[in-house]
Protein backbone atom coordinates (compact mmCIF):
# COMPACT_ATOMS: atom_id res chain seq x y z
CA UNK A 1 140.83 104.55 217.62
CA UNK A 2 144.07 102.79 217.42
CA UNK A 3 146.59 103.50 220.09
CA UNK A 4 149.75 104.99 219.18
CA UNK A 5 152.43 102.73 219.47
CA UNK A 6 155.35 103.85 222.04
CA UNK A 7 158.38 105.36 220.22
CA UNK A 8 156.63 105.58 217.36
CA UNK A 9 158.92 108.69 216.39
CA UNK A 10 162.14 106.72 216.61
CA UNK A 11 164.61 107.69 213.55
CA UNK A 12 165.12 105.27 210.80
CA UNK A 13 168.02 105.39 208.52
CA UNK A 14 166.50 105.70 204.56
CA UNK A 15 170.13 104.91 203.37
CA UNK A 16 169.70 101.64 204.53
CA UNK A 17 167.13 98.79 203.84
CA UNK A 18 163.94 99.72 205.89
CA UNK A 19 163.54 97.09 209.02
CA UNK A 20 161.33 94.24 208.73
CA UNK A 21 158.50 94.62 210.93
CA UNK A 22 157.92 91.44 213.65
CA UNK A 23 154.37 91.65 214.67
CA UNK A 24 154.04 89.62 218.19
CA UNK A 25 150.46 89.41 220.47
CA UNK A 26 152.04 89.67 224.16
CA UNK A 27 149.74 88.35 227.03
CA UNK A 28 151.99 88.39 229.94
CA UNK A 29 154.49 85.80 228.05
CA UNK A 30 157.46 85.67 230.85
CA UNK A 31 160.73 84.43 230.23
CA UNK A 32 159.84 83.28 226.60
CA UNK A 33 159.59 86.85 225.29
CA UNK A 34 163.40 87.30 226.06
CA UNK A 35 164.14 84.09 224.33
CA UNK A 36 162.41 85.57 221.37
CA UNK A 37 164.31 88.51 221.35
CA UNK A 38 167.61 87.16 221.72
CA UNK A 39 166.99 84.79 219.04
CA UNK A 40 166.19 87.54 216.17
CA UNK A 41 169.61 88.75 216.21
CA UNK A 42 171.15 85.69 214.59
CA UNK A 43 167.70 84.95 212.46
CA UNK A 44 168.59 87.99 209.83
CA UNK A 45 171.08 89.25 208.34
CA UNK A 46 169.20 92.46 207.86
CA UNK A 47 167.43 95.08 210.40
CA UNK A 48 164.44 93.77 212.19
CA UNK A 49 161.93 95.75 214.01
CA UNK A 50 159.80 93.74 216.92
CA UNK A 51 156.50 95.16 217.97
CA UNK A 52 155.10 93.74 221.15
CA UNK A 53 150.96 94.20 220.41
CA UNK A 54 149.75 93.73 224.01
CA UNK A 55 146.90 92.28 225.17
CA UNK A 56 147.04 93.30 228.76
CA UNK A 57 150.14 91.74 229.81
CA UNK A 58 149.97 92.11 233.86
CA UNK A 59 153.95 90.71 234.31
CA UNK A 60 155.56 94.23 233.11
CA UNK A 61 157.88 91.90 230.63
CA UNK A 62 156.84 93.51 226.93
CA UNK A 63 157.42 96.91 228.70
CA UNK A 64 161.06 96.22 229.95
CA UNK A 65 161.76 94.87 226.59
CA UNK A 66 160.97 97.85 224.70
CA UNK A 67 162.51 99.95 227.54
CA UNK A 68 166.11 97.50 227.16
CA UNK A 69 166.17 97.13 223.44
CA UNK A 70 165.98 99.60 220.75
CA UNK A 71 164.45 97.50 218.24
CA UNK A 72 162.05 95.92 220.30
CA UNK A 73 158.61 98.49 221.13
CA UNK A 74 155.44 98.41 223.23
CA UNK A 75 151.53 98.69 221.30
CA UNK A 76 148.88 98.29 223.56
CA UNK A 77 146.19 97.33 221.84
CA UNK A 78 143.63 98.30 224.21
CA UNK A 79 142.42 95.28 226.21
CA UNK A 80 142.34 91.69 225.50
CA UNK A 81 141.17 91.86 222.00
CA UNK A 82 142.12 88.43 220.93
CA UNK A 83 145.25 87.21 218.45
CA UNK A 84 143.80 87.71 215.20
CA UNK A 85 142.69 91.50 216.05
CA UNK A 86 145.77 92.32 217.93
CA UNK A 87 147.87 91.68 214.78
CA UNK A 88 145.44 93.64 212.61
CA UNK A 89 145.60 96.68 214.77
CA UNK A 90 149.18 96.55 214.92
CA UNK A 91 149.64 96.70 210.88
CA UNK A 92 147.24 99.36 210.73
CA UNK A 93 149.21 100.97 213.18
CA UNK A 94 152.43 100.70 211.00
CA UNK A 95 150.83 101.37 207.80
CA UNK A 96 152.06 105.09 207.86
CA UNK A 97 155.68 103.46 208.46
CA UNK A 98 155.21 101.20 205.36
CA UNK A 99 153.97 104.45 203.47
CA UNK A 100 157.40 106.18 204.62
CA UNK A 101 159.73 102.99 204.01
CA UNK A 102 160.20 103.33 208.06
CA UNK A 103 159.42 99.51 207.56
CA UNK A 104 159.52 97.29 204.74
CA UNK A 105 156.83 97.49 202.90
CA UNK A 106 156.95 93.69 200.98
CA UNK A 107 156.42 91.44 203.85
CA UNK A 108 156.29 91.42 207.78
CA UNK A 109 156.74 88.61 210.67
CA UNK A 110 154.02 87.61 213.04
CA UNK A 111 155.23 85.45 215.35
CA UNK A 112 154.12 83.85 218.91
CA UNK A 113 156.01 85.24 221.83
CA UNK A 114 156.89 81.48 223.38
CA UNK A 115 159.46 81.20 219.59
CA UNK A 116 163.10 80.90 218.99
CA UNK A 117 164.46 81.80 215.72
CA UNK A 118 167.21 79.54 214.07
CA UNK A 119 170.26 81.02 212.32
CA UNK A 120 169.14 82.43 209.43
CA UNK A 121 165.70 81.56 209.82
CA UNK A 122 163.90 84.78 208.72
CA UNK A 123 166.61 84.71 205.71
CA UNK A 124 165.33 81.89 204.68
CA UNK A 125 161.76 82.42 204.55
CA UNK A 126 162.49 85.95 202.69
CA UNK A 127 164.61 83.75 199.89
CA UNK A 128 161.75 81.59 200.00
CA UNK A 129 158.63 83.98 199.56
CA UNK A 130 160.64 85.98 197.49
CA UNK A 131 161.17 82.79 194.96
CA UNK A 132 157.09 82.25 194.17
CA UNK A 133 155.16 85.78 193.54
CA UNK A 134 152.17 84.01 194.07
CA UNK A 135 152.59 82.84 197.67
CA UNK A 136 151.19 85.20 200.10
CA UNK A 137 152.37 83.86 203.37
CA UNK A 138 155.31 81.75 204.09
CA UNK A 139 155.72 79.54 207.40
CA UNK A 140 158.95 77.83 208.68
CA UNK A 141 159.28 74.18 209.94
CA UNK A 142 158.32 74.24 213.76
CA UNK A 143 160.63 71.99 215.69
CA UNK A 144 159.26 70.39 219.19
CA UNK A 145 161.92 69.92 221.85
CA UNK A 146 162.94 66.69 220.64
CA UNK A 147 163.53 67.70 217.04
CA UNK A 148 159.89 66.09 215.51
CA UNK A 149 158.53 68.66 213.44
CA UNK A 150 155.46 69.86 214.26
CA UNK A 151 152.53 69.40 211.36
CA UNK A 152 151.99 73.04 210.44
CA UNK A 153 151.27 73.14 207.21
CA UNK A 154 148.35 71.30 206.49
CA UNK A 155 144.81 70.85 204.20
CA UNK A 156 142.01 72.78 205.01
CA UNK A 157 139.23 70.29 206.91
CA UNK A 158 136.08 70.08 205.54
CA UNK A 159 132.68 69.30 207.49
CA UNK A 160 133.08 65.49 207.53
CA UNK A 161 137.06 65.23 207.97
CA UNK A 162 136.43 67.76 210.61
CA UNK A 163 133.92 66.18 212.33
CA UNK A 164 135.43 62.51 212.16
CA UNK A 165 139.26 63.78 212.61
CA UNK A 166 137.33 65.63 216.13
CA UNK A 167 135.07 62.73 217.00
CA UNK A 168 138.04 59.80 216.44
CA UNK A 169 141.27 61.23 216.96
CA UNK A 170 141.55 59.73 220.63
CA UNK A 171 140.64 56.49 220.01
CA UNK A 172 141.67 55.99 216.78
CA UNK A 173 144.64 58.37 215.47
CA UNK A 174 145.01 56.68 212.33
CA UNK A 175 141.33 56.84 211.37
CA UNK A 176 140.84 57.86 207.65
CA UNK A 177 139.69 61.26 208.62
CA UNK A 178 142.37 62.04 210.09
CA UNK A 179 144.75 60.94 207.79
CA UNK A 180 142.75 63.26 205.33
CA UNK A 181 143.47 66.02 207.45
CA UNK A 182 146.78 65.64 207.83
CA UNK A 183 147.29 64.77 204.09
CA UNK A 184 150.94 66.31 202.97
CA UNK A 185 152.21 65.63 206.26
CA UNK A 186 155.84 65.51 204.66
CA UNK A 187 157.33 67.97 206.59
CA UNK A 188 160.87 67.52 205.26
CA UNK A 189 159.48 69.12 201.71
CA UNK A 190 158.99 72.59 200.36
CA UNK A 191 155.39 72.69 199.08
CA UNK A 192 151.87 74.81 199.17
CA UNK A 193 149.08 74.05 202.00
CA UNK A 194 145.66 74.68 203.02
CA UNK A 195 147.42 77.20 205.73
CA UNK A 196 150.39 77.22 207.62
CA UNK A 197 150.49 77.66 211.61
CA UNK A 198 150.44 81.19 212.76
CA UNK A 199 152.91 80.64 215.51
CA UNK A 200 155.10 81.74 212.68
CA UNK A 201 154.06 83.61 209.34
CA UNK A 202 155.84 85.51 206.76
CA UNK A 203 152.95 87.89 205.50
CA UNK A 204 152.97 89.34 202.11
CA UNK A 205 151.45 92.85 202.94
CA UNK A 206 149.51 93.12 199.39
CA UNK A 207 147.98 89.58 200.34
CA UNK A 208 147.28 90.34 203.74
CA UNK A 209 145.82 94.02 202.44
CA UNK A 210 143.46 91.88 199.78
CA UNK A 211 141.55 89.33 201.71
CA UNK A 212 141.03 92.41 205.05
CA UNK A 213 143.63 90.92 207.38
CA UNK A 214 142.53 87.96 209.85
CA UNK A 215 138.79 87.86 210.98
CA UNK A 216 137.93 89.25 214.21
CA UNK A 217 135.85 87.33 215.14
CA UNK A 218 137.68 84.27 216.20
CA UNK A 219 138.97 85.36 219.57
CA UNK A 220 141.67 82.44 219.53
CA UNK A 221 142.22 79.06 217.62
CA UNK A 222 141.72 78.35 214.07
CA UNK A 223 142.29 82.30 213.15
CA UNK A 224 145.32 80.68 211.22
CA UNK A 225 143.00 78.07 209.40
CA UNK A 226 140.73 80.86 208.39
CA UNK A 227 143.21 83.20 207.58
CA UNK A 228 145.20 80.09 205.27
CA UNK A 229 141.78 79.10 203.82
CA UNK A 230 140.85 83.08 202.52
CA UNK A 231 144.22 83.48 201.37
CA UNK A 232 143.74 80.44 198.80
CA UNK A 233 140.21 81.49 198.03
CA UNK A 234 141.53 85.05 196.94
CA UNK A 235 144.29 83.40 194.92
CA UNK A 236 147.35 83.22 196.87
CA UNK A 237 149.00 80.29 198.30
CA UNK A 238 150.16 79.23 201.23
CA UNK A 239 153.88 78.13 201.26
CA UNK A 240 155.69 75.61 203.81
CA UNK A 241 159.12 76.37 203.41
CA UNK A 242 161.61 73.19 205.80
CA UNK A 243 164.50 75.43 205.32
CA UNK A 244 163.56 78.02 207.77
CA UNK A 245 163.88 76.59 210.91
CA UNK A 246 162.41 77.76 214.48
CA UNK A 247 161.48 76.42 217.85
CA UNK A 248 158.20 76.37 219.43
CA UNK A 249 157.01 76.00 223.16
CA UNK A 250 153.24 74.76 222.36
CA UNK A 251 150.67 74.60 224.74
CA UNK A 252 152.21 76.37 227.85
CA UNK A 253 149.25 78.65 228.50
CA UNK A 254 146.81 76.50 226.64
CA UNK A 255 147.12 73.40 229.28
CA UNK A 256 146.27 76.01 231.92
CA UNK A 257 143.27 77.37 231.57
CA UNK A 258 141.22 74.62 229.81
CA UNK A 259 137.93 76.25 231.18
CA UNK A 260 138.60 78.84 228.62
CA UNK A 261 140.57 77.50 225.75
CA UNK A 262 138.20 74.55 224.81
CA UNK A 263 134.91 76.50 224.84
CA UNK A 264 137.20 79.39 222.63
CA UNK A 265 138.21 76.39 220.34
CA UNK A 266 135.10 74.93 219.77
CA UNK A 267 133.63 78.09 219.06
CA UNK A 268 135.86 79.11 216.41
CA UNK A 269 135.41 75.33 214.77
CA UNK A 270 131.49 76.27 214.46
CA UNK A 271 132.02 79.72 213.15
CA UNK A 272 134.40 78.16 210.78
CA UNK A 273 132.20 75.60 209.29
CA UNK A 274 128.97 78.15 209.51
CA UNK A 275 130.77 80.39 207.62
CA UNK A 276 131.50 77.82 204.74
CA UNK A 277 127.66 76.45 205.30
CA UNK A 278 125.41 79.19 204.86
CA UNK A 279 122.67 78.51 202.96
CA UNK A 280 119.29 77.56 204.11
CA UNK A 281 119.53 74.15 203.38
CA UNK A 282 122.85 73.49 205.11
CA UNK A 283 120.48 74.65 208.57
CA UNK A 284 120.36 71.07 210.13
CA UNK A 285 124.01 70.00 209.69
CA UNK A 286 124.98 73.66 211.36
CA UNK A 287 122.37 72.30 214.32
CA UNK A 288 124.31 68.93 214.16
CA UNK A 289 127.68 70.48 214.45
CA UNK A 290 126.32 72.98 217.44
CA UNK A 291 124.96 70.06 219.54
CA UNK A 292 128.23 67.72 218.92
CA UNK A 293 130.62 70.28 219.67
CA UNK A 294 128.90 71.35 222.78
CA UNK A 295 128.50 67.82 223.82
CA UNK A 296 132.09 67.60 223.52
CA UNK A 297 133.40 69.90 224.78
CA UNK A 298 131.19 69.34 228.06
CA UNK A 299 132.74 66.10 228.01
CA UNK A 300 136.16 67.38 228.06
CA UNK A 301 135.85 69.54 230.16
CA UNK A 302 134.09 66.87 232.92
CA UNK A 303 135.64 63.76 232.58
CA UNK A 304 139.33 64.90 231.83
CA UNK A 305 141.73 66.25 234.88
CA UNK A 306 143.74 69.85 233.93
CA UNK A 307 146.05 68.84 230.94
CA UNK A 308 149.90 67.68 231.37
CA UNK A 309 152.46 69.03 228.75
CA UNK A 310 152.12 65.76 226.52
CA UNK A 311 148.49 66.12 226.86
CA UNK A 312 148.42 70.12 225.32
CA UNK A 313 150.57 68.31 222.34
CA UNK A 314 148.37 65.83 221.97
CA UNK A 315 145.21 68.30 221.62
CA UNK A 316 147.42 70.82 219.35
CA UNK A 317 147.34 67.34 216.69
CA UNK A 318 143.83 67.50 216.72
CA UNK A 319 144.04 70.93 215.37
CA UNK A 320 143.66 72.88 217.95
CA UNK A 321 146.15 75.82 216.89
């Protein structure tokens, strides 16, 4: 059963435009959450409505948020449930609210707690969803600290660009898998994509409805890649949209507790390709991928010391996220 989410009975006004719901997985995110928070006021100039879907935060800080603001509220979701199912049970949660126009019931936000919004930000990516019918999610340009853009709207990998953009990257950025992978790196342009980075996503709530939400089953990484990659497939697109502006502090938790994070990532990179290998025949390269990625990753995790900030950014360009 899904939890009820705190203040779930707070009064809406129907005479104006229903809030847009902000969907954010909390995992005790510190200081950034506030950030967040503070930044939505100047990314809208209509009524947004944060939920906090918590993971098991241990800090307090998505509590005291909904307990300071009124537009900010608490969901616990239960336990650590992992990204992809924390924002599924929070729509399901507000699907009564969409039925009631509590919420709007076009689109709504997901966003990573560790964002700032620009001015006008979430304006912009309304205009710009709202401008192609056909787009069912619709991701800003994600600015590092020094103003370089962050690549996250980019081509789906296949089995051999993923495996030679994985094996290469290190040693060789500018290999020709790579490249392939990063094809439509322009991130100065408005254009479609494979899928667009789930640190920020304007969801169409028809789209998300059609294709079942994200898949479960990856705990973390690549969710985003799956969830870009079934979008297309059902007919949607996936729209990168350099006028919407926000800021993104990668890699904080990820450089922390590699022990965790690259097993989690090279899981999800085997259930992704499995998924789009199935057949009988396919058998040995799903064996092939197995062994490589476990071979990897062991080597990761033995010959390289805990990762620095530059080195989290450096394993984010590999695709990790």
């Amino acid at each position: 059963m899904i939890p009820a989410i705190v203040n779930a009975d707070s009064p809406y006004s129907t005479a104006a435009r229903a809030p847009l719901a902000v969907i954010t997985v909390t995992y005790s995110p510190g200081e950034h959450l506030s950030h967040l928070i503070h930044s939505l006021d100047a990314a809208s100039s209509e009524r947004v409505h944060l939920i906090c879907a918590d993971n098991g935060s241990t800090d307090g800080v998505p509590e005291r948020a909904a307990a300071e603001h009124d537009n900010v509220e608490f969901f616990s979701t239960g336990g650590n449930i992992g990204y992809g199912a924390a924002i599924n049970a929070a729509v399901a949660a507000l699907s009564e609210r969409r039925e009631a126009n509590a919420v709007r019931g076009d689109y709504f936000l997901i966003v990573n707690p560790d964002v700032e919004f620009g001015p006008g930000s979430i304006d912009e990516l309304i205009s710009c969803i709202d401008a192609a019918p056909q787009a069912g999610a619709a991701g800003p340009r994600i600015e590092e600290a020094d103003g370089s853009a962050y690549p996250s709207a980019r081509e789906v990998p296949g089995l051999t660009t993923g495996i030679g953009h994985a094996l290469l990257y290190d040693v060789w950025p500018a290999n020709p898998f790579s490249r392939a992978y990063r094809a439509n790196a322009n991130m100065h342009v408005q254009r479609t994509a494979g899928w667009l980075s789930g640190a920020c996503l304007l969801v169409r709530w028809d789209a998300f409805d059609a294709i079942g939400g994200f898949d479960e089953r990856y705990f973390m990484y690549l969710e985003d890649i799956d969830f870009g990659d079934r979008l297309s497939r059902a007919g949607w697109t996936n729209l990168y949209c350099p006028s919407s502006v926000i800021l993104h502090d990668q890699g904080h938790v990820a450089g922390k507790y590699r022990k965790l994070t690259v097993p989690a990532h090279h899981g999800s990179a085997y259930r992704f390709q499995r998924d789009r290998h199935p057949h009988a025949w396919q058998a040995p390269l799903r064996w092939a991928l197995w062994l490589g990625l476990k071979v990897r990753g062991a080597f990761q995790l033995g010959l390289r010391k805990p990762a620095k900030t530059g080195d989290v950014k450096r394993a984010r360009e590999k695709g990790q996220g």
